[in-house]
C-alpha atoms as a PDB file:
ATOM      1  CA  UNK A   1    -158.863 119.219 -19.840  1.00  0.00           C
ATOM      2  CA  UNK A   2    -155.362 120.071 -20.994  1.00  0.00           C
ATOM      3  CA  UNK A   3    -153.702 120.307 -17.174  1.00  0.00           C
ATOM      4  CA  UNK A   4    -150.268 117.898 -16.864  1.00  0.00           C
ATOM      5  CA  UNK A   5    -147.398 117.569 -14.264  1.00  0.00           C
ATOM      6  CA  UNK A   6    -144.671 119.787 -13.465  1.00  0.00           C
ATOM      7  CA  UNK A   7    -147.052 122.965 -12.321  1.00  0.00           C
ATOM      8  CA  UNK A   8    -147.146 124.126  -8.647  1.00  0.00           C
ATOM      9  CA  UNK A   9    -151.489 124.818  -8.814  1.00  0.00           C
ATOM     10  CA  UNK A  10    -153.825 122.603  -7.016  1.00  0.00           C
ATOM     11  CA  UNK A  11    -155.958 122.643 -10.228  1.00  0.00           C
ATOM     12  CA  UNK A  12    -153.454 121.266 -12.579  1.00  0.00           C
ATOM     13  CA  UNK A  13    -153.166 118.277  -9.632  1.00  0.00           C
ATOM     14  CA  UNK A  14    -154.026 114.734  -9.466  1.00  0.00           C
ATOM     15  CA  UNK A  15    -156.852 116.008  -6.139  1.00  0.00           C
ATOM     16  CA  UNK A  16    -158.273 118.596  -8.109  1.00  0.00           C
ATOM     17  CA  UNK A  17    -159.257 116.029 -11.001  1.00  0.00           C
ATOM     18  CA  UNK A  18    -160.428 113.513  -8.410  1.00  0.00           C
ATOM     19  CA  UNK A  19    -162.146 116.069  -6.243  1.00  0.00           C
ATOM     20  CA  UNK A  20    -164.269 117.237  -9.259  1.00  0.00           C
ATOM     21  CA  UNK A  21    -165.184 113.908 -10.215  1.00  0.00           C
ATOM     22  CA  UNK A  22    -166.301 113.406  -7.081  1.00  0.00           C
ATOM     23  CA  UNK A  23    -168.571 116.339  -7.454  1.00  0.00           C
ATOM     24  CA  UNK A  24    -169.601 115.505 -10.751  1.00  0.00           C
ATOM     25  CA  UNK A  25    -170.734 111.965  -9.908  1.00  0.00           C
ATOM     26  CA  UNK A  26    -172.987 113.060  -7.791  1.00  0.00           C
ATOM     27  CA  UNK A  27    -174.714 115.744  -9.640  1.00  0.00           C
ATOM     28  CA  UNK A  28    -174.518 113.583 -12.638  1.00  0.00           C
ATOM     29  CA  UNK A  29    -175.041 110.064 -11.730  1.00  0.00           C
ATOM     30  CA  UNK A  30    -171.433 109.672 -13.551  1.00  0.00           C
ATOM     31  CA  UNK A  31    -172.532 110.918 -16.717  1.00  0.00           C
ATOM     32  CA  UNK A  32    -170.000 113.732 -17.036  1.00  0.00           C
ATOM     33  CA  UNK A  33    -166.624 113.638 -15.200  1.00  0.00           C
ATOM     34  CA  UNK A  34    -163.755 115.724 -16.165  1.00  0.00           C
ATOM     35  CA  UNK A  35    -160.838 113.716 -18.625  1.00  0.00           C
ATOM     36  CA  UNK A  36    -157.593 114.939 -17.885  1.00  0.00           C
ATOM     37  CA  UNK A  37    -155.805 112.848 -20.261  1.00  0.00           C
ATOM     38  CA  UNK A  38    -151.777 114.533 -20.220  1.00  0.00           C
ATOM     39  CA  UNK A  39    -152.168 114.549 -16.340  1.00  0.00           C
ATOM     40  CA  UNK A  40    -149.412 112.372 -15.692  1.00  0.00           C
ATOM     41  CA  UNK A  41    -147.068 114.258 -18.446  1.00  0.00           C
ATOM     42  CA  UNK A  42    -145.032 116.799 -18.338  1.00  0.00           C
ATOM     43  CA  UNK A  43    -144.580 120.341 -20.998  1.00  0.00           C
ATOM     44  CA  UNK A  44    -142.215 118.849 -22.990  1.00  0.00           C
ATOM     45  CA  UNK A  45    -143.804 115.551 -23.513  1.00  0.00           C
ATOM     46  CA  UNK A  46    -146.885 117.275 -24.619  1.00  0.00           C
ATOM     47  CA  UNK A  47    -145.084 119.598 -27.308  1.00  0.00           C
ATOM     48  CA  UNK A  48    -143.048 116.561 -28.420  1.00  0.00           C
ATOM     49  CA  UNK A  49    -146.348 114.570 -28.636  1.00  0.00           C
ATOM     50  CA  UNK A  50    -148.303 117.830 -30.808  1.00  0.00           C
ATOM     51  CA  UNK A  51    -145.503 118.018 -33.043  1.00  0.00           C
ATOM     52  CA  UNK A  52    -144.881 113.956 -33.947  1.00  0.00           C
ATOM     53  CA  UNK A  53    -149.047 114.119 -34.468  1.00  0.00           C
ATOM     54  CA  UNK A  54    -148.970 117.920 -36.337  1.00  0.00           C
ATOM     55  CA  UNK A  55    -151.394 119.806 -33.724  1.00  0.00           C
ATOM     56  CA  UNK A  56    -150.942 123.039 -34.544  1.00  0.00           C
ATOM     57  CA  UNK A  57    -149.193 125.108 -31.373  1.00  0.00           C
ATOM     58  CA  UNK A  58    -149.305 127.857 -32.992  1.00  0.00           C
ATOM     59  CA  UNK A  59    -153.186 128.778 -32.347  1.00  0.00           C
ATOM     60  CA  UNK A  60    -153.179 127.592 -28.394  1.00  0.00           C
ATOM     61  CA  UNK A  61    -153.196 130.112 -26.099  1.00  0.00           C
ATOM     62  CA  UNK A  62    -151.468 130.339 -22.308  1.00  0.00           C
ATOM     63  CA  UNK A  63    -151.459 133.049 -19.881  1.00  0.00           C
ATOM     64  CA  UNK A  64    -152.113 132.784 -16.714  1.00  0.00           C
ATOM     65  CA  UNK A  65    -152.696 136.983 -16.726  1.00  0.00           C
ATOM     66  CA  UNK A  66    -155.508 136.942 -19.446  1.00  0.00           C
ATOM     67  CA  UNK A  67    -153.516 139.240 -21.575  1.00  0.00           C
ATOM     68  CA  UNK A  68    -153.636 139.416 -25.220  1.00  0.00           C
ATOM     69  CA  UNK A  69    -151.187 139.523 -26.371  1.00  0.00           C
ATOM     70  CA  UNK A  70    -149.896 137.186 -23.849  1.00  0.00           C
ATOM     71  CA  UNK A  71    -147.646 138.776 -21.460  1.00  0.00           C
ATOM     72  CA  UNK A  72    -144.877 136.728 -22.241  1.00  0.00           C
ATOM     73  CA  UNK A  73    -143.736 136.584 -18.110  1.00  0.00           C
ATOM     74  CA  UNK A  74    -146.289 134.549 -16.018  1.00  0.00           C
ATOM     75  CA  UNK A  75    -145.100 130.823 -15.828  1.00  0.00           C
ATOM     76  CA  UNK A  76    -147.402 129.794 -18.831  1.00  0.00           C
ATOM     77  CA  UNK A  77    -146.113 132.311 -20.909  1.00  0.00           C
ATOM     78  CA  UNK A  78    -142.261 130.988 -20.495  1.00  0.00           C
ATOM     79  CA  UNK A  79    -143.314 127.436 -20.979  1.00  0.00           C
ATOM     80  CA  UNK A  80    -144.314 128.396 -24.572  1.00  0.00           C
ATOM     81  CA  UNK A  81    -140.541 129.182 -25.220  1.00  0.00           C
ATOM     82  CA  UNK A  82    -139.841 125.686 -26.137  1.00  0.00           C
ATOM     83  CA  UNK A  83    -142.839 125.982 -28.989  1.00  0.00           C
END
């Protein structure tokens, strides 16, 4: 999951990741558990890190209203103005 620091939402946390897993485990004998691998990193590192490695931004997708377009407001939205 792409979730990383720097958001206020208890699903982009640290306890939401760990709380799942915990779930997870025990529905799953620990054969799935959810990867949150940019956790600990914040926007900027991300972008920095998907344009050294030439992931193309330009096809991802954030809005937190579910508008396409996106609405170009919502905190998501104003993050992307660093793409």
């Amino acid at each position: 999951m792409g979730i990383h620091s720097g958001t206020p939402y208890y699903d982009c946390s640290k306890e939401f990741v760990s709380s799942v897993n915990s779930i997870l485990k025990g529905y799953t004998s620990g054969e799935i558990l959810l990867d949150a691998p940019f956790i600990d990193w914040n926007k900027e590192m991300i972008i920095q890190y998907c344009k050294d490695n030439d992931v193309p931004l330009d096809i991802t997708y954030s809005c937190e209203n579910g508008q396409e377009p996106p609405c170009g407001k919502c905190l998501s939205c104003l993050d992307r103005r660093f793409l």
